[in-house]
C-alpha atoms as a PDB file:
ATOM      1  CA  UNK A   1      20.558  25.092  -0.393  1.00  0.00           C
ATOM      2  CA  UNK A   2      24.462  25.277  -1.088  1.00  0.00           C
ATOM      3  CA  UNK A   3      26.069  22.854  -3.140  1.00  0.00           C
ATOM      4  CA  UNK A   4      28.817  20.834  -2.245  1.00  0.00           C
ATOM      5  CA  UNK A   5      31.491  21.365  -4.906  1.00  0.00           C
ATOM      6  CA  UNK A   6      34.277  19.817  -3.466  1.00  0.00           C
ATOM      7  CA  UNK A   7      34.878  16.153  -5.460  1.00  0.00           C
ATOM      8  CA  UNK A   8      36.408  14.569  -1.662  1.00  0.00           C
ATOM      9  CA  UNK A   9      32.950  15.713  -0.505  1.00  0.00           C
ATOM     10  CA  UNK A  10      31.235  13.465  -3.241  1.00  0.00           C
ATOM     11  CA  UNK A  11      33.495  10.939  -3.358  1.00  0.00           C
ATOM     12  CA  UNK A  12      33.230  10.080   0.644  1.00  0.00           C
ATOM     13  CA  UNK A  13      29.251  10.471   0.173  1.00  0.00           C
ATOM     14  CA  UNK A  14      29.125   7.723  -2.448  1.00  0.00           C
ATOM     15  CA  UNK A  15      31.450   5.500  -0.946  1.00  0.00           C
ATOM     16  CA  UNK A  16      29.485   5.615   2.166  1.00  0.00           C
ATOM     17  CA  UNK A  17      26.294   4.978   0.431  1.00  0.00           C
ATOM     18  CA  UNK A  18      27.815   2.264  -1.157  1.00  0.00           C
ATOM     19  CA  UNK A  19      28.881   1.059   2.442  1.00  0.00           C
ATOM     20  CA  UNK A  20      25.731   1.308   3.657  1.00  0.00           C
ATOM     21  CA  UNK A  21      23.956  -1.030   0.753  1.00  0.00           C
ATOM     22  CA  UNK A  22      26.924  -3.419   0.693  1.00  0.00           C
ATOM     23  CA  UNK A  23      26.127  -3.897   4.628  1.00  0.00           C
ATOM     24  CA  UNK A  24      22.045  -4.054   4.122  1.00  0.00           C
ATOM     25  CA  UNK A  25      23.074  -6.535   1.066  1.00  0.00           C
ATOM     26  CA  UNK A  26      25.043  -8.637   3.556  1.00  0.00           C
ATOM     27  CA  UNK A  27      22.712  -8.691   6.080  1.00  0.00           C
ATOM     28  CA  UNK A  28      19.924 -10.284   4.063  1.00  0.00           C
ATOM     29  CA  UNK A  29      21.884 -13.933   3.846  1.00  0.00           C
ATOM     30  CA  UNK A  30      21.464 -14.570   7.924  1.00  0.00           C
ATOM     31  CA  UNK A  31      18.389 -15.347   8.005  1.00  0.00           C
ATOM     32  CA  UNK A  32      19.592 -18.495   5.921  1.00  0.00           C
ATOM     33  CA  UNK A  33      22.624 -18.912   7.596  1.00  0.00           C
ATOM     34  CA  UNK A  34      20.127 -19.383  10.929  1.00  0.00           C
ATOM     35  CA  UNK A  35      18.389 -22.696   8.864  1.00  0.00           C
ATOM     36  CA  UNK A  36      21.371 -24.541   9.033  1.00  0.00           C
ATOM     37  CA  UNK A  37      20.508 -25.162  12.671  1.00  0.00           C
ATOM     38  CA  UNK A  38      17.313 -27.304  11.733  1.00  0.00           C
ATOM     39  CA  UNK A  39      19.139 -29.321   9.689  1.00  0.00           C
ATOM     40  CA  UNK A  40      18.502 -32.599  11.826  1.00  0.00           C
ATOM     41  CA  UNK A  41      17.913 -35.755   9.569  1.00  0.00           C
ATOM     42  CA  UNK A  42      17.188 -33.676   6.654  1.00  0.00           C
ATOM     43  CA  UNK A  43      18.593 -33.569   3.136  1.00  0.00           C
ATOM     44  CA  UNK A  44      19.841 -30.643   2.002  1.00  0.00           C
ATOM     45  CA  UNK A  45      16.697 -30.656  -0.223  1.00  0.00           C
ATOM     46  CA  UNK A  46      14.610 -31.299   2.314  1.00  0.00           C
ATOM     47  CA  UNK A  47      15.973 -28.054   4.362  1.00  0.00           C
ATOM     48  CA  UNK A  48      15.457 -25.995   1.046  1.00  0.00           C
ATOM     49  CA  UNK A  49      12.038 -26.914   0.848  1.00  0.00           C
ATOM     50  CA  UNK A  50      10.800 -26.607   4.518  1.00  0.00           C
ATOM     51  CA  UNK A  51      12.223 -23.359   4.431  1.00  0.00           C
ATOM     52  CA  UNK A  52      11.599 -21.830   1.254  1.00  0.00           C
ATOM     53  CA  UNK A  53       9.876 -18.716   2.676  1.00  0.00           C
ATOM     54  CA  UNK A  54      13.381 -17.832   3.398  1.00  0.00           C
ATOM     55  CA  UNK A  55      15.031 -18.754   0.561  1.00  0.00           C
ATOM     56  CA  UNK A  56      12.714 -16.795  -1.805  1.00  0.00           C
ATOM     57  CA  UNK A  57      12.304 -13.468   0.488  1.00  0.00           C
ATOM     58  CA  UNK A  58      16.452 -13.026   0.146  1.00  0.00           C
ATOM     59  CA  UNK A  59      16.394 -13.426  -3.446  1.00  0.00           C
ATOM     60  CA  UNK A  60      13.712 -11.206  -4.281  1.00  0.00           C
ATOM     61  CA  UNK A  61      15.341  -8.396  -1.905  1.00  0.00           C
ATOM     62  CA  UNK A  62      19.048  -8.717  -3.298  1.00  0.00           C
ATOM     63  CA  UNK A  63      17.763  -8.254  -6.606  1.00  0.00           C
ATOM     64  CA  UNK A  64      15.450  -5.083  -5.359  1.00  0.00           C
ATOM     65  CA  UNK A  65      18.018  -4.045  -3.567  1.00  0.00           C
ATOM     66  CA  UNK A  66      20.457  -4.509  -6.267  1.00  0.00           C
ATOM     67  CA  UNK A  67      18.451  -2.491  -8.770  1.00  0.00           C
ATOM     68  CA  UNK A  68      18.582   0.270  -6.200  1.00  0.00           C
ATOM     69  CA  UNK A  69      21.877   0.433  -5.896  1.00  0.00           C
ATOM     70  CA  UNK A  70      22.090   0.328  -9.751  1.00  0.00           C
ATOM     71  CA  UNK A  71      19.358   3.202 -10.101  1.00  0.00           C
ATOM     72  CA  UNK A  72      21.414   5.014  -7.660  1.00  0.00           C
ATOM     73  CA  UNK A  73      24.940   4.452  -9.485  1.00  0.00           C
ATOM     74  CA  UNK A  74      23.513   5.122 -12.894  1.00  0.00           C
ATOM     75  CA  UNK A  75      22.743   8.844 -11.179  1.00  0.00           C
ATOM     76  CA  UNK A  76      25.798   8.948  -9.280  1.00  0.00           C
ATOM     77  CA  UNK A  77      27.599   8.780 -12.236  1.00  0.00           C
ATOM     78  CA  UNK A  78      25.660  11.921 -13.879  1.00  0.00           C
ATOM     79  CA  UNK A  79      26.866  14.249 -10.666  1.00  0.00           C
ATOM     80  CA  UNK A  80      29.909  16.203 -10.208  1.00  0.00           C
ATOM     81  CA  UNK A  81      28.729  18.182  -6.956  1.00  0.00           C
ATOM     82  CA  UNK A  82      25.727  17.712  -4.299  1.00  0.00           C
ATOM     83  CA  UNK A  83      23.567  19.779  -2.250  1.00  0.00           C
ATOM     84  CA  UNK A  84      21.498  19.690   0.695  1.00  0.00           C
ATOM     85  CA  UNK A  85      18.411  18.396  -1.292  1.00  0.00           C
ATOM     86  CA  UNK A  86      20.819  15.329  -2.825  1.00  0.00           C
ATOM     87  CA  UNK A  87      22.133  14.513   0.775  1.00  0.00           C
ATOM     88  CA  UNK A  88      19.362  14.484   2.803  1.00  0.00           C
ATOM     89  CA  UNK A  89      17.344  12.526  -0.127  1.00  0.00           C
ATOM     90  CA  UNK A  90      19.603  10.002  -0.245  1.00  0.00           C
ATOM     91  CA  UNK A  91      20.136   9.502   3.147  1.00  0.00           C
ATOM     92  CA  UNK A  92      16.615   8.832   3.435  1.00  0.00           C
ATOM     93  CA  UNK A  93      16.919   6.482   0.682  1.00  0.00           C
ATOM     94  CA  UNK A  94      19.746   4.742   2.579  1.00  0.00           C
ATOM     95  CA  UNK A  95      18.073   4.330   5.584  1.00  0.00           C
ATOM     96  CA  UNK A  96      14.821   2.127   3.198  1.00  0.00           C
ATOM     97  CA  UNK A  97      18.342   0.030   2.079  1.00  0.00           C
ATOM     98  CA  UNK A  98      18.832  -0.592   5.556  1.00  0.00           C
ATOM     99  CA  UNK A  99      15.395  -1.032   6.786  1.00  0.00           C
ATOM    100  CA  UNK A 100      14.908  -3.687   4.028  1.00  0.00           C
ATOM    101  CA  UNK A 101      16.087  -7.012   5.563  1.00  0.00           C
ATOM    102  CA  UNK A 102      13.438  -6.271   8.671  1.00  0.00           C
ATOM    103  CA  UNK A 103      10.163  -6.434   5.933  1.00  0.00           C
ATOM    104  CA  UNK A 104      12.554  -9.349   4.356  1.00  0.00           C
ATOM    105  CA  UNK A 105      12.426 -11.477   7.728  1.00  0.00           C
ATOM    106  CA  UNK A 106       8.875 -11.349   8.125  1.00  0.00           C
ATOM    107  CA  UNK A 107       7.934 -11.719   5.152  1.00  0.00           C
ATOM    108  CA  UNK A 108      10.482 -15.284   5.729  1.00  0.00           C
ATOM    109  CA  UNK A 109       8.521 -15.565   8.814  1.00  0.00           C
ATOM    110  CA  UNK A 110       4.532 -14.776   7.393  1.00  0.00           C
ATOM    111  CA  UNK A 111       5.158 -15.308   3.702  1.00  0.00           C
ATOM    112  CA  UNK A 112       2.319 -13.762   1.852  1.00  0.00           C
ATOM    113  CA  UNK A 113      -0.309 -12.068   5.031  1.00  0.00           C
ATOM    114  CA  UNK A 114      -0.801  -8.558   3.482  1.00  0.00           C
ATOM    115  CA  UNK A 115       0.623  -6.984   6.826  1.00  0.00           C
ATOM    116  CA  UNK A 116       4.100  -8.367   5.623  1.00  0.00           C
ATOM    117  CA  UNK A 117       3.431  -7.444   1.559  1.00  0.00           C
ATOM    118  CA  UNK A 118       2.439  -3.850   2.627  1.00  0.00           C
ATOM    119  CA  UNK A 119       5.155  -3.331   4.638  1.00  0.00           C
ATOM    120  CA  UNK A 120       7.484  -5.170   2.374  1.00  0.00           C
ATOM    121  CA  UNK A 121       6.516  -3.393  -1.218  1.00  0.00           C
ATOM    122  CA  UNK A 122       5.779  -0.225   0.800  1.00  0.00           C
ATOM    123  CA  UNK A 123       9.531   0.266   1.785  1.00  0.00           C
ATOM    124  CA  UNK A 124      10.493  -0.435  -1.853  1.00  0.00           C
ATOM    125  CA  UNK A 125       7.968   2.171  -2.994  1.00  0.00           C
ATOM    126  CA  UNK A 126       9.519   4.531  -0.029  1.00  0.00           C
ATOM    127  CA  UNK A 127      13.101   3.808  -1.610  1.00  0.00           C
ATOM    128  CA  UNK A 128      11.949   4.566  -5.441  1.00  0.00           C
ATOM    129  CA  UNK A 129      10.168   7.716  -4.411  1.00  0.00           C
ATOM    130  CA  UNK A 130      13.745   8.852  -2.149  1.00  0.00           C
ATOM    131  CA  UNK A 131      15.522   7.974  -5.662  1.00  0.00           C
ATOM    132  CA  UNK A 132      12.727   9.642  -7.928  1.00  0.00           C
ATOM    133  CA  UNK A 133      13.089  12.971  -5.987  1.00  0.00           C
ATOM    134  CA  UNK A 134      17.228  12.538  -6.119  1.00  0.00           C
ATOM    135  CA  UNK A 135      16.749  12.255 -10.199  1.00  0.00           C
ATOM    136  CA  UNK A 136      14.060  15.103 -10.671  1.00  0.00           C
ATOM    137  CA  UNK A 137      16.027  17.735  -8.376  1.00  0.00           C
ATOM    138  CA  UNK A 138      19.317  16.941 -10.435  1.00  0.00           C
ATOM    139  CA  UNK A 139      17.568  17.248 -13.872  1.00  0.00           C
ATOM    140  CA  UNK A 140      16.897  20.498 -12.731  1.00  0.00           C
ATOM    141  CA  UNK A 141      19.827  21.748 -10.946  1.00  0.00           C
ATOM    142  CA  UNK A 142      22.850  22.511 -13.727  1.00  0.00           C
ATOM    143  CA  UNK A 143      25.082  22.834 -10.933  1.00  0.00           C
ATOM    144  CA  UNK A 144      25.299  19.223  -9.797  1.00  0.00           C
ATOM    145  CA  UNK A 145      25.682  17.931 -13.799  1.00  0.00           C
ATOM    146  CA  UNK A 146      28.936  16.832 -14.486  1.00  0.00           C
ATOM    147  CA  UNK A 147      30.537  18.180 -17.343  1.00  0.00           C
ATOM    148  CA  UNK A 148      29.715  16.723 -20.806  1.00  0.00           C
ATOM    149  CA  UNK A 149      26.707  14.553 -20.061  1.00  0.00           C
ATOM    150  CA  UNK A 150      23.549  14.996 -22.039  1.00  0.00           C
ATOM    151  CA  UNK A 151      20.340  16.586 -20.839  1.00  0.00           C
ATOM    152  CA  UNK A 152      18.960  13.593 -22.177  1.00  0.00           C
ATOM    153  CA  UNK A 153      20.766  11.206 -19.667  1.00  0.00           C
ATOM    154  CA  UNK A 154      19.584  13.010 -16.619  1.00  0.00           C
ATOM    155  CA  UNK A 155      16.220  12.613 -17.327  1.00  0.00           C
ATOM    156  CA  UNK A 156      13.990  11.929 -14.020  1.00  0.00           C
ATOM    157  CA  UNK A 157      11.749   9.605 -16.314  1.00  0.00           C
ATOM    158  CA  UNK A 158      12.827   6.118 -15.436  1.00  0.00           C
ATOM    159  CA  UNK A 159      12.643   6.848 -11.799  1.00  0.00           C
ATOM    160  CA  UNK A 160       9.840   8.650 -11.671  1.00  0.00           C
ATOM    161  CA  UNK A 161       8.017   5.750 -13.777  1.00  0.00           C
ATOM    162  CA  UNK A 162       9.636   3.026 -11.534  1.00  0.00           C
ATOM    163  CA  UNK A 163       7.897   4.525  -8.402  1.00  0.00           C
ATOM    164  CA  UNK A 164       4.468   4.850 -10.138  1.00  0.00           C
ATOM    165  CA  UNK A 165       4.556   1.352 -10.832  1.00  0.00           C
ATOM    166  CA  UNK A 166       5.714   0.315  -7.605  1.00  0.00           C
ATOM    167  CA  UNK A 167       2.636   1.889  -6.452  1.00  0.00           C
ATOM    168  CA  UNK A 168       0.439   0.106  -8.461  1.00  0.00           C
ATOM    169  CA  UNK A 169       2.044  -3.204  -7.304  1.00  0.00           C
ATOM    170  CA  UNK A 170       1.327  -1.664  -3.758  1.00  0.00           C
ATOM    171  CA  UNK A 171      -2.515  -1.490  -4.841  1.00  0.00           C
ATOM    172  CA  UNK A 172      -2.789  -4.696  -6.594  1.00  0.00           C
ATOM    173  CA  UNK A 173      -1.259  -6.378  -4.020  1.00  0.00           C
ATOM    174  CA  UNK A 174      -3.257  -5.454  -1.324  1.00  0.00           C
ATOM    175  CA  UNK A 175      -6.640  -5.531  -3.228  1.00  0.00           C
ATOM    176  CA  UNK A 176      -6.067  -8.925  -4.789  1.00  0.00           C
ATOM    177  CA  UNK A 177      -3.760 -11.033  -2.075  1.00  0.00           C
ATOM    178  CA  UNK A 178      -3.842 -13.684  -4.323  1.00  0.00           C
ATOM    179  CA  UNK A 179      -1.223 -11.917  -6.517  1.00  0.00           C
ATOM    180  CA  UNK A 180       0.805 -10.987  -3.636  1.00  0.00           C
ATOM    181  CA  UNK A 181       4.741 -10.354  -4.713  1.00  0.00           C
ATOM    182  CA  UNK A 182       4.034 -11.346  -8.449  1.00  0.00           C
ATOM    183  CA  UNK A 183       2.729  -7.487  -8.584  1.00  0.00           C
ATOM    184  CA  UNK A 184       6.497  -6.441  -8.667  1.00  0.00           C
ATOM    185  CA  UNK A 185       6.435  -8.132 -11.828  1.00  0.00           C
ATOM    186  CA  UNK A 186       4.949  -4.625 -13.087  1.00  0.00           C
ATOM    187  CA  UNK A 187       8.793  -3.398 -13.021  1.00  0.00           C
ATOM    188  CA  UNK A 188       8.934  -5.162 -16.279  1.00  0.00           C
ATOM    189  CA  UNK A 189       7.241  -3.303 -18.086  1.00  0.00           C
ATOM    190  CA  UNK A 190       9.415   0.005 -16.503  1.00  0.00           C
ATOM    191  CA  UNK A 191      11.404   0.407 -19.889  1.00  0.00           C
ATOM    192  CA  UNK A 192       8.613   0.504 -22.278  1.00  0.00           C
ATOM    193  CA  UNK A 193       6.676   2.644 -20.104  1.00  0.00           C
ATOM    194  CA  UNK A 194       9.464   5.005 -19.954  1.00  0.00           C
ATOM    195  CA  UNK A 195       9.904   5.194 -23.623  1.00  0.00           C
ATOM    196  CA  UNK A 196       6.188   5.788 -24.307  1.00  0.00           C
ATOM    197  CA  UNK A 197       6.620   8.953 -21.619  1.00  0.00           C
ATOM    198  CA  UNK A 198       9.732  10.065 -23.664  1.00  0.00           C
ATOM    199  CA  UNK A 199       8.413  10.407 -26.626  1.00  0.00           C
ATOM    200  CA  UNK A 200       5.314  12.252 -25.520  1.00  0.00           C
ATOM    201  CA  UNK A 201       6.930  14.430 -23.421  1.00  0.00           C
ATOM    202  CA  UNK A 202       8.760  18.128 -24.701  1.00  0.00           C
ATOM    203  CA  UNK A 203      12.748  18.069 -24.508  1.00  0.00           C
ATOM    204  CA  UNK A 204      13.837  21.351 -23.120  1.00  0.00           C
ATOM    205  CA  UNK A 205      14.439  24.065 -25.189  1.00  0.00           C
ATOM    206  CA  UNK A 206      13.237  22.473 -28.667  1.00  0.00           C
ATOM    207  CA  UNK A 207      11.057  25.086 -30.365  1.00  0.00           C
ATOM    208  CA  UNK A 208       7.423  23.809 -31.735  1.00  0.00           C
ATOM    209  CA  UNK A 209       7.257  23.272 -35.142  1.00  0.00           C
ATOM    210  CA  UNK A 210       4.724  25.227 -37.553  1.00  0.00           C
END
């Protein structure tokens, strides 16, 4: 496919991406702004705690989708052009941004069946993998690097190692429900793992020693 060389072209592609997760972002709060309705007799801690379903789901999603959206900059900032591959990629990972506060509602609404953690951790692990095949067609695509960065910094690693372990979490959750969301903790352990892969794996170009 082509690339799109023309910075206005990337420029207008990022700021809508970062349009679209500023709006998906947004739309997580209503579901709390709805609660205020059943206020009633209730304390304000009272409220909290009859609805904590709620309150929980849209913290857990801003920060996923927040580490997205930081995933994606990071990249973003590593590109000087875009092709078809990028753009369609993305877009796919825009529309898992957007889908997100749907999962986010019913999990509000079923809090931990396994219908609502499939669905919920499987459009996360849809969104990593969107991101994972952004960062691996870049690494290998000279023509979208922007000048001066290192090889080193467009390395497909963290990505790649984000979306394995969001699989796992996938499996773990739905084998032992008891777990349920606390699988995500997994992401935790996303730097070490990607050091550990570093180090084992070849950089380009270096010649063997011996």
């Amino acid at each position: 496919m082509s690339t799109v060389r023309t910075s206005r072209g990337l420029d207008r592609f990022v700021t809508f991406v970062d349009a679209v997760v500023a709006i998906a972002i947004t739309l997580l709060v209503l579901p709390l702004v709805d609660i205020t309705a059943d206020v009633g007799e209730q304390t304000l801690p009272q409220l909290l705690r009859s609805h904590t379903h709620e309150v929980y789901a849209f913290l857990l999603s801003f920060a996923v989708i927040a580490r997205l959206w930081r995933a994606h900059h990071r990249l973003g900032e590593r590109m000087d052009a875009y092709d078809g591959v990028v753009l369609h990629a993305t877009t796919s990972w825009a529309l898992t941004i957007v889908f997100l506060p749907f999962p986010t509602a019913l999990v509000s609404v079923y809090g931990t069946d396994r219908s609502s953690i499939a669905l919920y951790i499987g459009t996360i692990l849809l969104s990593s993998a969107c991101l994972s095949l952004v960062a691996w067609h870049v690494e290998r695509t000279p023509a979208l690097h922007r000048e001066g960065v290192e090889r080193s910094e467009l390395s497909a690693v963290p990505s790649v190692v984000n979306t394995v372990l969001l699989a796992v979490a996938l499996v773990l959750a739905l084998l032992v429900p008891a777990v349920n969301f606390f699988t995500l903790l997994l992401l935790a352990l996303a730097q070490p793992a990607t050091r550990w892969w570093t180090r084992r794996r070849p950089v380009a170009g270096a010649r063997p020693h011996g």
